[in-house]
C-alpha atoms as a PDB file:
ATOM      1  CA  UNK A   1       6.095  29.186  43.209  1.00  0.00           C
ATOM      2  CA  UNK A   2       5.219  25.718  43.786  1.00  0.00           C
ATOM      3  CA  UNK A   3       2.373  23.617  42.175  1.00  0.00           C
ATOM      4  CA  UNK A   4       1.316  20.067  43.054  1.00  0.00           C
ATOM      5  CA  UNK A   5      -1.957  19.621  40.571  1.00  0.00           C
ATOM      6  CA  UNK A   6      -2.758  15.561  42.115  1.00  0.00           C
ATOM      7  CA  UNK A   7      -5.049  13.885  39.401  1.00  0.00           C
ATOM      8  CA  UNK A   8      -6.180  10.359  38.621  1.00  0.00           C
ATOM      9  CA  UNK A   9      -5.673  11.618  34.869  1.00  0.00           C
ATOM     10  CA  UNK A  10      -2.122  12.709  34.857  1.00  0.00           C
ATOM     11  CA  UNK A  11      -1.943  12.790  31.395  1.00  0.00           C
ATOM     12  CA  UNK A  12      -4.882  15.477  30.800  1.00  0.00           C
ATOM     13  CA  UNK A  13      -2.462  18.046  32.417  1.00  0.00           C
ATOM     14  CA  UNK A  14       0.228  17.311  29.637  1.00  0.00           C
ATOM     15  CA  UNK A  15      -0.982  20.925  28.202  1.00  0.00           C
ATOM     16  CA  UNK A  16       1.090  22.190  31.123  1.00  0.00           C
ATOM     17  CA  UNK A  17       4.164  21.710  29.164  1.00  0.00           C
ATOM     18  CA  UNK A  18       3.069  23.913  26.260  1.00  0.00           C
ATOM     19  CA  UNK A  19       3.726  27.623  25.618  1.00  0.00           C
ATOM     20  CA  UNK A  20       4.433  29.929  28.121  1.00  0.00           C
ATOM     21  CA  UNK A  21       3.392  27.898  31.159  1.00  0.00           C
ATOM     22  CA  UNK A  22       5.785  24.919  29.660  1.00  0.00           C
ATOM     23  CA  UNK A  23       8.460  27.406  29.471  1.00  0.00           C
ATOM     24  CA  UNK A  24       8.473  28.891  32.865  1.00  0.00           C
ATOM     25  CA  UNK A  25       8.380  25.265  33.920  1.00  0.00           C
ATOM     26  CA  UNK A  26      11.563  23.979  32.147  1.00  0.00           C
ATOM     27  CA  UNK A  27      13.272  27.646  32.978  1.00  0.00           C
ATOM     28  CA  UNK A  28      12.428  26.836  36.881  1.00  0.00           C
ATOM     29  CA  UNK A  29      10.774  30.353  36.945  1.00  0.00           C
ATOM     30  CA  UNK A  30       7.666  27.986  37.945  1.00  0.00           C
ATOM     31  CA  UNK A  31       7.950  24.842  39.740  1.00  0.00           C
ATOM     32  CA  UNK A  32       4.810  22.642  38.530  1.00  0.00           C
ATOM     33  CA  UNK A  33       4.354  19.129  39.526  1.00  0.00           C
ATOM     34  CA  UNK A  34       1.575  16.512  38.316  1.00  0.00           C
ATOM     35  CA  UNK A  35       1.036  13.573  40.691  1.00  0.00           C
ATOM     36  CA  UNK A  36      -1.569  10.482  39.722  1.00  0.00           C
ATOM     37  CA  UNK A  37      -3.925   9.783  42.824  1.00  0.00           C
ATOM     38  CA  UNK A  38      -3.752   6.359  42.418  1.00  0.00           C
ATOM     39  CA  UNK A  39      -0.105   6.248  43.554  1.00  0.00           C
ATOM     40  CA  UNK A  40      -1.563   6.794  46.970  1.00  0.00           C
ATOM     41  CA  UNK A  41      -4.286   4.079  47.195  1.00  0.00           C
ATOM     42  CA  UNK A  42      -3.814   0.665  49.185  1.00  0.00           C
ATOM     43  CA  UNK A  43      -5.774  -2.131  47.472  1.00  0.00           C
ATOM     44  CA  UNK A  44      -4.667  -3.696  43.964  1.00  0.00           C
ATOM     45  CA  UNK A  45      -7.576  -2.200  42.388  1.00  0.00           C
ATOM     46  CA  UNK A  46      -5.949   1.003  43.117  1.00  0.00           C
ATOM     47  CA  UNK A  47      -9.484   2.298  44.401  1.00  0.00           C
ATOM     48  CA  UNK A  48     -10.203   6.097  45.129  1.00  0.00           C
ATOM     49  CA  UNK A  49     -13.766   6.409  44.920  1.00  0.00           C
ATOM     50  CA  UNK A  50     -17.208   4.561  47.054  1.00  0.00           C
ATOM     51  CA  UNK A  51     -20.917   4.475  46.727  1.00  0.00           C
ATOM     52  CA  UNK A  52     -22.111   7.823  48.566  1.00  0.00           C
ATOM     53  CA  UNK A  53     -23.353   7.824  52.472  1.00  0.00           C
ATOM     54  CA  UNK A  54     -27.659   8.506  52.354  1.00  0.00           C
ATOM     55  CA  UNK A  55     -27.877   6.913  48.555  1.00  0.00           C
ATOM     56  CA  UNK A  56     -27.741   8.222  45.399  1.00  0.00           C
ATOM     57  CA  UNK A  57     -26.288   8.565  41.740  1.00  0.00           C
ATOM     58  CA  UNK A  58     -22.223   8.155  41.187  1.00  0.00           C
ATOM     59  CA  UNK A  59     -19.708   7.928  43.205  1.00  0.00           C
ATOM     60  CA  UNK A  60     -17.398   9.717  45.978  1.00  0.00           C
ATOM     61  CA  UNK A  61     -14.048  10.058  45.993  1.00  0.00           C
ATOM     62  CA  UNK A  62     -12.385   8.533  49.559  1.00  0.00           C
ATOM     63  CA  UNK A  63     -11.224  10.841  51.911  1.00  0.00           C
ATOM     64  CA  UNK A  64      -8.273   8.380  52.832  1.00  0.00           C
ATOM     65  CA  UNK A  65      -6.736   8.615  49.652  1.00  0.00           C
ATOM     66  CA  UNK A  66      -7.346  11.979  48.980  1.00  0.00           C
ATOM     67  CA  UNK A  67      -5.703  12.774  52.659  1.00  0.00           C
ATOM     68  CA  UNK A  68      -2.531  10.343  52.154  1.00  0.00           C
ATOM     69  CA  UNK A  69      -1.935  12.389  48.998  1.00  0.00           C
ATOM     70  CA  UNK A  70      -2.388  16.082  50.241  1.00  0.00           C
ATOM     71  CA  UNK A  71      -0.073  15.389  53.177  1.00  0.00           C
ATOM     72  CA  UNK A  72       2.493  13.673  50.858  1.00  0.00           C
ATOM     73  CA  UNK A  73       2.394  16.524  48.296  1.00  0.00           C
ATOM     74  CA  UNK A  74       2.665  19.313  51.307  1.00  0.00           C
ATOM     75  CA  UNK A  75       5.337  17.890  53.026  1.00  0.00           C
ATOM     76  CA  UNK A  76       2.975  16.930  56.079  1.00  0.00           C
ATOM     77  CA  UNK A  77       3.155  14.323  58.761  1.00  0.00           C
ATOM     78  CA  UNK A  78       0.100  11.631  58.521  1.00  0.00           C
ATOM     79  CA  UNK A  79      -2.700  13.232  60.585  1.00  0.00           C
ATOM     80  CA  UNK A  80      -1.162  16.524  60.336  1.00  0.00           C
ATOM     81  CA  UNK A  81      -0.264  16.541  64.019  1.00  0.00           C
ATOM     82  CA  UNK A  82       0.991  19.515  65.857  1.00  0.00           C
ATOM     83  CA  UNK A  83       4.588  20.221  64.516  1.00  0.00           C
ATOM     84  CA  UNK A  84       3.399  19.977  60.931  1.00  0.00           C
ATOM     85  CA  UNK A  85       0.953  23.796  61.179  1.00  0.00           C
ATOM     86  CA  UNK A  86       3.614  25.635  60.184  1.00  0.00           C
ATOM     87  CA  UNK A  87       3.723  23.655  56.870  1.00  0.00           C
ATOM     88  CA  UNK A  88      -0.054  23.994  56.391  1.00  0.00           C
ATOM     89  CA  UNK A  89      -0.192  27.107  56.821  1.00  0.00           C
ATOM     90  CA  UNK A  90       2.199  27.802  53.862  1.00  0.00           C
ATOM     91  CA  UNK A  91       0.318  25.876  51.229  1.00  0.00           C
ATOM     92  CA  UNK A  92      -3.257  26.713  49.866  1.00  0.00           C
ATOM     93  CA  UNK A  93      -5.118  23.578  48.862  1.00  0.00           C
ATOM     94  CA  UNK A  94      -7.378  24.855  45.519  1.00  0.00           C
ATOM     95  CA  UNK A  95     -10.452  22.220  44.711  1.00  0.00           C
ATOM     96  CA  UNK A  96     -12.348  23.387  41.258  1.00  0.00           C
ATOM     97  CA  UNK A  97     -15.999  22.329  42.089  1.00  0.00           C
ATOM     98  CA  UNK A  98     -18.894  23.784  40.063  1.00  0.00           C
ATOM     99  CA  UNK A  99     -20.123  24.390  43.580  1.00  0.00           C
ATOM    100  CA  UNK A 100     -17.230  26.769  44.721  1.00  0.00           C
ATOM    101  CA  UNK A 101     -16.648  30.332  44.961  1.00  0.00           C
ATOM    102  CA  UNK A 102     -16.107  32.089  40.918  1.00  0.00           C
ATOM    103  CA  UNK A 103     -13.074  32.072  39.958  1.00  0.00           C
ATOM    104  CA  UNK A 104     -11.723  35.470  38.145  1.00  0.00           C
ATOM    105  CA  UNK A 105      -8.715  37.688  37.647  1.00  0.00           C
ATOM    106  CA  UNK A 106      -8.818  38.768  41.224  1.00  0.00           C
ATOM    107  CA  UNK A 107      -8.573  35.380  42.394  1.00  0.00           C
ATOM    108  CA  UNK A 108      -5.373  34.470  40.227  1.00  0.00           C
ATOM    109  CA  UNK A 109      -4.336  37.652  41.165  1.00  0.00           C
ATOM    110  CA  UNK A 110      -4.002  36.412  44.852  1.00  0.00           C
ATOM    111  CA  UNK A 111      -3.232  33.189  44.035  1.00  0.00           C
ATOM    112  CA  UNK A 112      -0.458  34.408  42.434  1.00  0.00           C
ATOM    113  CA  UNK A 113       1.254  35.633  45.790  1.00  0.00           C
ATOM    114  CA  UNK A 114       1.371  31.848  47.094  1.00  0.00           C
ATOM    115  CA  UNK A 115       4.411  30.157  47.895  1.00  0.00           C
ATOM    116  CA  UNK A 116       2.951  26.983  47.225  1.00  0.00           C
ATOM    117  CA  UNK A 117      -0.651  25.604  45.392  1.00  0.00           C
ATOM    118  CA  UNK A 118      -2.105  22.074  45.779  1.00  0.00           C
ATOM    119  CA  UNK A 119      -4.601  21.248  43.006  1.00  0.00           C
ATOM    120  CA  UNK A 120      -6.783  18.349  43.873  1.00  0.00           C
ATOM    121  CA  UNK A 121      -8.673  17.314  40.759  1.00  0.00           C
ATOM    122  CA  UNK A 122     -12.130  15.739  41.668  1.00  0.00           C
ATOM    123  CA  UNK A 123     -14.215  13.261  39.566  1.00  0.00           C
ATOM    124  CA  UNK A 124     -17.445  11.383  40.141  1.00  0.00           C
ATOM    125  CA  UNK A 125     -19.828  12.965  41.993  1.00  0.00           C
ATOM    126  CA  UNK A 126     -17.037  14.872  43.548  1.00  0.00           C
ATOM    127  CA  UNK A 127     -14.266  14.500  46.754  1.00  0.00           C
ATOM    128  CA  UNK A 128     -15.620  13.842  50.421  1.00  0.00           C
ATOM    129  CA  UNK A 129     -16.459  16.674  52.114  1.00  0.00           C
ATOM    130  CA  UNK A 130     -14.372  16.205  55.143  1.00  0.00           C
ATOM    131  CA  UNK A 131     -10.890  16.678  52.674  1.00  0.00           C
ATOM    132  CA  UNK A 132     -11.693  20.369  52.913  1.00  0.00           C
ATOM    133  CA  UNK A 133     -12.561  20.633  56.346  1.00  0.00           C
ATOM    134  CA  UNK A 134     -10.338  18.402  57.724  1.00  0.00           C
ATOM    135  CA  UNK A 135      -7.293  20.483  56.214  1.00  0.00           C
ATOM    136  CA  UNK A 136      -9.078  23.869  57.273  1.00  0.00           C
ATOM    137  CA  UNK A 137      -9.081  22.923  60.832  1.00  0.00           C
ATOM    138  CA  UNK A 138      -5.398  21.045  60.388  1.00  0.00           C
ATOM    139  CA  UNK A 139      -4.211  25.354  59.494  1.00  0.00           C
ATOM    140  CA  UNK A 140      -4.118  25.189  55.865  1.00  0.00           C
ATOM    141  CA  UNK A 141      -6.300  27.888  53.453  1.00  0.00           C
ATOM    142  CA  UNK A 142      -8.819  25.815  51.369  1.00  0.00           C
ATOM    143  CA  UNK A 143     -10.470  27.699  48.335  1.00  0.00           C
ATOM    144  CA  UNK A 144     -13.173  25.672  46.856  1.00  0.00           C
ATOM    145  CA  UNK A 145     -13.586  27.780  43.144  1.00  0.00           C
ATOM    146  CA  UNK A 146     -15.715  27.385  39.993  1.00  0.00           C
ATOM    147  CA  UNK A 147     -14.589  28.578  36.454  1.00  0.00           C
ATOM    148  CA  UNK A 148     -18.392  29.331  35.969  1.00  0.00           C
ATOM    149  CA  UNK A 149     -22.138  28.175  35.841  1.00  0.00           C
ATOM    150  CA  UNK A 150     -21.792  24.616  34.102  1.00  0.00           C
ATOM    151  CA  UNK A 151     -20.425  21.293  35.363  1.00  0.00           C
ATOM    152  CA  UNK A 152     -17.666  19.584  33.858  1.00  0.00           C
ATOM    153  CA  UNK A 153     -16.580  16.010  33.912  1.00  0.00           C
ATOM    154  CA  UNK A 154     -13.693  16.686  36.179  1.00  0.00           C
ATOM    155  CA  UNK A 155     -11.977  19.028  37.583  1.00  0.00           C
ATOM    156  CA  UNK A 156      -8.834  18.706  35.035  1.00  0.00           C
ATOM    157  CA  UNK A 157      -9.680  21.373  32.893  1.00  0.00           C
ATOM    158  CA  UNK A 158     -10.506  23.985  35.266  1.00  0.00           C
ATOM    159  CA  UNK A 159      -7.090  22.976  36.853  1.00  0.00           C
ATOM    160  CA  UNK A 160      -5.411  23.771  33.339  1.00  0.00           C
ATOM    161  CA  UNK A 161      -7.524  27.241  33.383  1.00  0.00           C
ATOM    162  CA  UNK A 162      -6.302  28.578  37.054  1.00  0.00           C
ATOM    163  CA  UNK A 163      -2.850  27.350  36.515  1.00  0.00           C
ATOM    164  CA  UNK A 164      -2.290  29.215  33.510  1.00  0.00           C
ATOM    165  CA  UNK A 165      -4.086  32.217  35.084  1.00  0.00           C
ATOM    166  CA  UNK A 166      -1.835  31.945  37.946  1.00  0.00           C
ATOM    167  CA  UNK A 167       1.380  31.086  36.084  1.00  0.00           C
ATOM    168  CA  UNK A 168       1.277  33.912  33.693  1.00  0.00           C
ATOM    169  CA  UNK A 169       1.117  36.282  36.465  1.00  0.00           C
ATOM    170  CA  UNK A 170       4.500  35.421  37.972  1.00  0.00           C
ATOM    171  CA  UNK A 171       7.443  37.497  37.200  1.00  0.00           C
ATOM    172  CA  UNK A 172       9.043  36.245  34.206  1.00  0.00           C
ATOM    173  CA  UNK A 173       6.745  34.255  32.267  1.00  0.00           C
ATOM    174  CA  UNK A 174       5.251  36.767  30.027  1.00  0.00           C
ATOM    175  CA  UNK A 175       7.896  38.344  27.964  1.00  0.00           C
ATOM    176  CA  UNK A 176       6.200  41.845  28.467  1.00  0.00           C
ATOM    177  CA  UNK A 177       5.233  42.552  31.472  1.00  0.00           C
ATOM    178  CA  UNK A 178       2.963  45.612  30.163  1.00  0.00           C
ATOM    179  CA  UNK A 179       0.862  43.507  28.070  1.00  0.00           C
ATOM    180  CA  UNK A 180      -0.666  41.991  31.848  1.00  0.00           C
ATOM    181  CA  UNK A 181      -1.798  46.059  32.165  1.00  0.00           C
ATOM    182  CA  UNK A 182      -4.304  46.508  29.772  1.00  0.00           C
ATOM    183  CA  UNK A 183      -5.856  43.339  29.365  1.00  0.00           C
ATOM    184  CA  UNK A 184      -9.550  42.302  29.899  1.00  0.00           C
ATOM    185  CA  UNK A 185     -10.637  41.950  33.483  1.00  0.00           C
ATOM    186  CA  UNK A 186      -7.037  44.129  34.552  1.00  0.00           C
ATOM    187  CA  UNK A 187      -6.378  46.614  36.908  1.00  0.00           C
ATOM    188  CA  UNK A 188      -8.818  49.195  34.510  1.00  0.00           C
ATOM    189  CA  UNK A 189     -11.440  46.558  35.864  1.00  0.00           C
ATOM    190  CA  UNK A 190     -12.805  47.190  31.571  1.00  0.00           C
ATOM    191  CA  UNK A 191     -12.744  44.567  28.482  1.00  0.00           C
ATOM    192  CA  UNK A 192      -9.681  44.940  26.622  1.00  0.00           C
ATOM    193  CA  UNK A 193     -10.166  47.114  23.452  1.00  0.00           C
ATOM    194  CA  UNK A 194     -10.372  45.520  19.997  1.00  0.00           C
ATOM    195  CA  UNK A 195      -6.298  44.740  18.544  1.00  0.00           C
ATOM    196  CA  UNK A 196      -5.228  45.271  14.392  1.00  0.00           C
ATOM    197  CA  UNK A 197      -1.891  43.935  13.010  1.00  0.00           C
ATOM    198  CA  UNK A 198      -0.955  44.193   9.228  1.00  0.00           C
ATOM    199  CA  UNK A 199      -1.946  44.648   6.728  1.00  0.00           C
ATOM    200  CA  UNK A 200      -3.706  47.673   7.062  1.00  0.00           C
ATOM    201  CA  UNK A 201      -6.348  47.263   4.659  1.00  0.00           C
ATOM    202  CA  UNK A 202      -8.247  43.624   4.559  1.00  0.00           C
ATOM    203  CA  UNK A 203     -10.923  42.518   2.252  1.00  0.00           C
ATOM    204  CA  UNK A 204     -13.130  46.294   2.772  1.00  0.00           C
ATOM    205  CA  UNK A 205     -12.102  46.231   5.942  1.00  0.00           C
ATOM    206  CA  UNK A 206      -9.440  48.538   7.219  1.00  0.00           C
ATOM    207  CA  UNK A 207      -7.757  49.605  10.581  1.00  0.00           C
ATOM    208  CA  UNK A 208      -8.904  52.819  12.240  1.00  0.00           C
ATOM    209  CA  UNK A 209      -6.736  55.503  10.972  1.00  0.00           C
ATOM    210  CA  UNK A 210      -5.867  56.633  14.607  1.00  0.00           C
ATOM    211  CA  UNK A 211      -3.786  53.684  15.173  1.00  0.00           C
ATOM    212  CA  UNK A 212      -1.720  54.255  12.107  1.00  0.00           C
ATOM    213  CA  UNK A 213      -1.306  58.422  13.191  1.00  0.00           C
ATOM    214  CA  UNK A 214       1.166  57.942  15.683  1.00  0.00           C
ATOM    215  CA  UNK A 215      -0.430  60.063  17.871  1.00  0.00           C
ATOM    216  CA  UNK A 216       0.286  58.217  21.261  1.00  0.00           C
ATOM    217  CA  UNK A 217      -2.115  60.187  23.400  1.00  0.00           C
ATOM    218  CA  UNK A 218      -5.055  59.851  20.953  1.00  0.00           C
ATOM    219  CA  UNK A 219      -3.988  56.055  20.320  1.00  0.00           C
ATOM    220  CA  UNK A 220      -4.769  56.063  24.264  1.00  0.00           C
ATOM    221  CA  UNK A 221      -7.590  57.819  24.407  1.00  0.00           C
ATOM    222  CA  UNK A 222      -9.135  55.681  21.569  1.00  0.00           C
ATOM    223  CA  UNK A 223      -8.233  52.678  23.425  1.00  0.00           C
ATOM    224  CA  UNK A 224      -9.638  53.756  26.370  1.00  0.00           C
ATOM    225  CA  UNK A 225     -13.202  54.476  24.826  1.00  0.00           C
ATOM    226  CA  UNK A 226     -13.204  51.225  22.417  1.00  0.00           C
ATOM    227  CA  UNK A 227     -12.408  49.282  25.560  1.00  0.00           C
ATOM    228  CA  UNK A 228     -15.448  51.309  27.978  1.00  0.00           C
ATOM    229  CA  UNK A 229     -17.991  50.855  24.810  1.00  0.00           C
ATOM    230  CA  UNK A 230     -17.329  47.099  24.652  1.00  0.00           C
ATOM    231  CA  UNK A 231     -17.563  46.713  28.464  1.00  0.00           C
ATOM    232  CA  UNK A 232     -20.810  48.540  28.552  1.00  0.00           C
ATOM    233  CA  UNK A 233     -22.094  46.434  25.592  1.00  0.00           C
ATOM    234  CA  UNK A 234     -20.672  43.215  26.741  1.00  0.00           C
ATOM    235  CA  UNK A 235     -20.413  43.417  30.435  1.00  0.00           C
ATOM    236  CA  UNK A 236     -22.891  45.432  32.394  1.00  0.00           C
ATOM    237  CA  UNK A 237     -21.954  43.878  35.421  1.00  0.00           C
ATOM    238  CA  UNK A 238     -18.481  45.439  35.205  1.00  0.00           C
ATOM    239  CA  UNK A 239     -19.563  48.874  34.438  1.00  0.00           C
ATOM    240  CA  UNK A 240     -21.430  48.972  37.573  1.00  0.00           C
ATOM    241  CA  UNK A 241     -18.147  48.265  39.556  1.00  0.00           C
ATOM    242  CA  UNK A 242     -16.602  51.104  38.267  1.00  0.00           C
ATOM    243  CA  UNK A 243     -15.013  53.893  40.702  1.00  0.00           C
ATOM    244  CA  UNK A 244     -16.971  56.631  39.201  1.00  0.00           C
ATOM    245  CA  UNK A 245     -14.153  58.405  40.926  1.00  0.00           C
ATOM    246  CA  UNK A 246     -11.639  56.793  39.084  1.00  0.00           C
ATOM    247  CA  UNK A 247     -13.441  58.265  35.433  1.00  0.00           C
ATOM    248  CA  UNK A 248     -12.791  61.486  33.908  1.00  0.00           C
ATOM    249  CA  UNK A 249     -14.908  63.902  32.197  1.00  0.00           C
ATOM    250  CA  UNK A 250     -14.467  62.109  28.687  1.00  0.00           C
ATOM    251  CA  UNK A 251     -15.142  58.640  30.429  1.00  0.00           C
ATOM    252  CA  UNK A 252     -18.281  59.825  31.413  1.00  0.00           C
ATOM    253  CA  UNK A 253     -19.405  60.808  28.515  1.00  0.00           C
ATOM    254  CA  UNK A 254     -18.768  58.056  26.150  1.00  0.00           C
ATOM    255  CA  UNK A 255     -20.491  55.461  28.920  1.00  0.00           C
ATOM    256  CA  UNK A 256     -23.769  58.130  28.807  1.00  0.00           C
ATOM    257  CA  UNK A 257     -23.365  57.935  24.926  1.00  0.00           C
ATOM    258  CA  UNK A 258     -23.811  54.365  25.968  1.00  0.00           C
ATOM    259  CA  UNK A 259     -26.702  54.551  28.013  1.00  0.00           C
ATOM    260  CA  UNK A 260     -24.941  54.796  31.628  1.00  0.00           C
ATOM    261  CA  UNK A 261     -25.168  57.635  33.861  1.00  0.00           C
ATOM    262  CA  UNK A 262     -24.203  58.019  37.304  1.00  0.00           C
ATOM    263  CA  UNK A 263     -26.493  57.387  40.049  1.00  0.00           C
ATOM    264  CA  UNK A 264     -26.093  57.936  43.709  1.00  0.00           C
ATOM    265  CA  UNK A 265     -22.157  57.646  43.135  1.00  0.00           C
ATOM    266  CA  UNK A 266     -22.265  54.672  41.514  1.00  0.00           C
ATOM    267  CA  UNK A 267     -23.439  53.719  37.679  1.00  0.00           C
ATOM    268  CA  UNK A 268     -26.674  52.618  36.384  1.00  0.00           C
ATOM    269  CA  UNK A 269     -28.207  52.062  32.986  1.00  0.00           C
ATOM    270  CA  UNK A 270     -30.144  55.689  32.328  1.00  0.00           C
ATOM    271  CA  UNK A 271     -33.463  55.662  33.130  1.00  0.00           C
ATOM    272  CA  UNK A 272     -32.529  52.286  35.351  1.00  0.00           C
ATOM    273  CA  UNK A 273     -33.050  54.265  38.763  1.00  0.00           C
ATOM    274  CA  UNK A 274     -30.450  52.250  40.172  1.00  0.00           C
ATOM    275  CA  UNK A 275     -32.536  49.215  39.460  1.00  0.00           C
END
């Protein structure tokens, strides 16, 4: 996989070089590329922003400079003109925004299939609208995508979030590829269950003895329960998007222990009425 993450704080992305994300990048497993948006202005003020069309606070970044750096970092002709919607159509441009769709696992999940991600990191009050639409008509998928309900100066940091999210996903860059399994918001579509390493016995608190039986099928079932009673406490929302179909008997009864039941197919607090 190729990423292009284009920035006019380069450095801010220098995280990218750490841990396993820096590895897969120096073992080629992941081809990541940071870019300054400045590179692609005109003037000698190296300008990429303007006062905003109808008034009003901040600034906008230009559509120009935003454009001469998309189709740079995609390998497109200026203008995108016919020949080049092959090329389009093999990149997905990502834009964090506070006002995008949520980003989650399913997301990186898909985003994790791409051949090749272009990041473009807004400031200000934000980048032009016509950047997205203009490459959405030129062919090329456009995914505008929050990391959740609060703004941030930038989008930098949620750019460091969905590339590691992304980038852990590919083949290779976690050294076991069962630990992507059982994690919070995985295929189980539950919390991950609460972890214990040694020593056994901390302070007065010790590790549940189950874990130290080695009893594999009770290990799992205890996993399984810890990980469905923090989900219900934690995460109602998740519960509810259960496959009740997917549960077994024993599922079922430590989410009514809980306070779930199932309703109409589906799960609902008890009592709830679906509500």
């Amino acid at each position: 996989m190729r990423i292009d993450v284009v920035t006019i704080f380069p450095d801010y992305l220098a995280a990218l070089d750490l841990s396993l994300v820096g590895k897969a990048r120096a073992a080629g497993i992941l081809d990541l590329r940071v870019h300054d948006l400045r590179d692609w202005t005109t003037d000698r003020h190296r300008t990429v922003d303007d006062t905003p069309f109808g008034g009003g606070a901040g600034m906008v970044m230009r559509p120009d400079v935003w454009g001469r750096a998309i189709d740079d970092v995609a390998g497109l002709s200026a203008g995108t003109p016919d020949g080049d919607e092959a090329r389009a159509g093999a990149v997905h441009l990502v834009v964090p925004t506070p006002s995008g769709e949520t980003f989650t696992q399913r997301t990186a999940e898909a985003l994790a299939t791409e051949e090749h991600l272009v990041v473009a990191c807004g400031r200000y009050e934000g980048i032009d609208a016509r950047v997205a639409e203009h490459y959405r008509s030129a062919g090329m998928r456009v995914s505008e995508l929050s990391i959740g309900d609060y703004v941030l100066n930038g989008g930098e940091v949620a750019a460091l979030v969905m590339v590691e999210a992304v980038g852990r996903l590919l083949p290779g860059v976690v050294g076991n590829p069962e630990s992507l399994v059982e994690e919070s918001h995985g295929a189980a579509g539950l919390l991950e269950y609460p972890v214990y390493t040694k020593p056994p016995a901390w302070g007065d608190l010790e590790v549940p003895d189950v874990l130290l039986s080695g009893h594999h099928a009770r290990i799992h079932r205890w996993r399984r329960d810890q990980a469905l009673r923090r989900t219900a406490a934690r995460r109602p929302d998740m519960v509810r998007a259960l496959d009740v179909a997917a549960l077994d008997r024993h599922d079922l009864e430590v989410l009514a222990e809980a306070g779930w039941s199932v309703v109409d197919d589906r799960l609902d607090r008890a009592g709830h009425g679906g509500s």
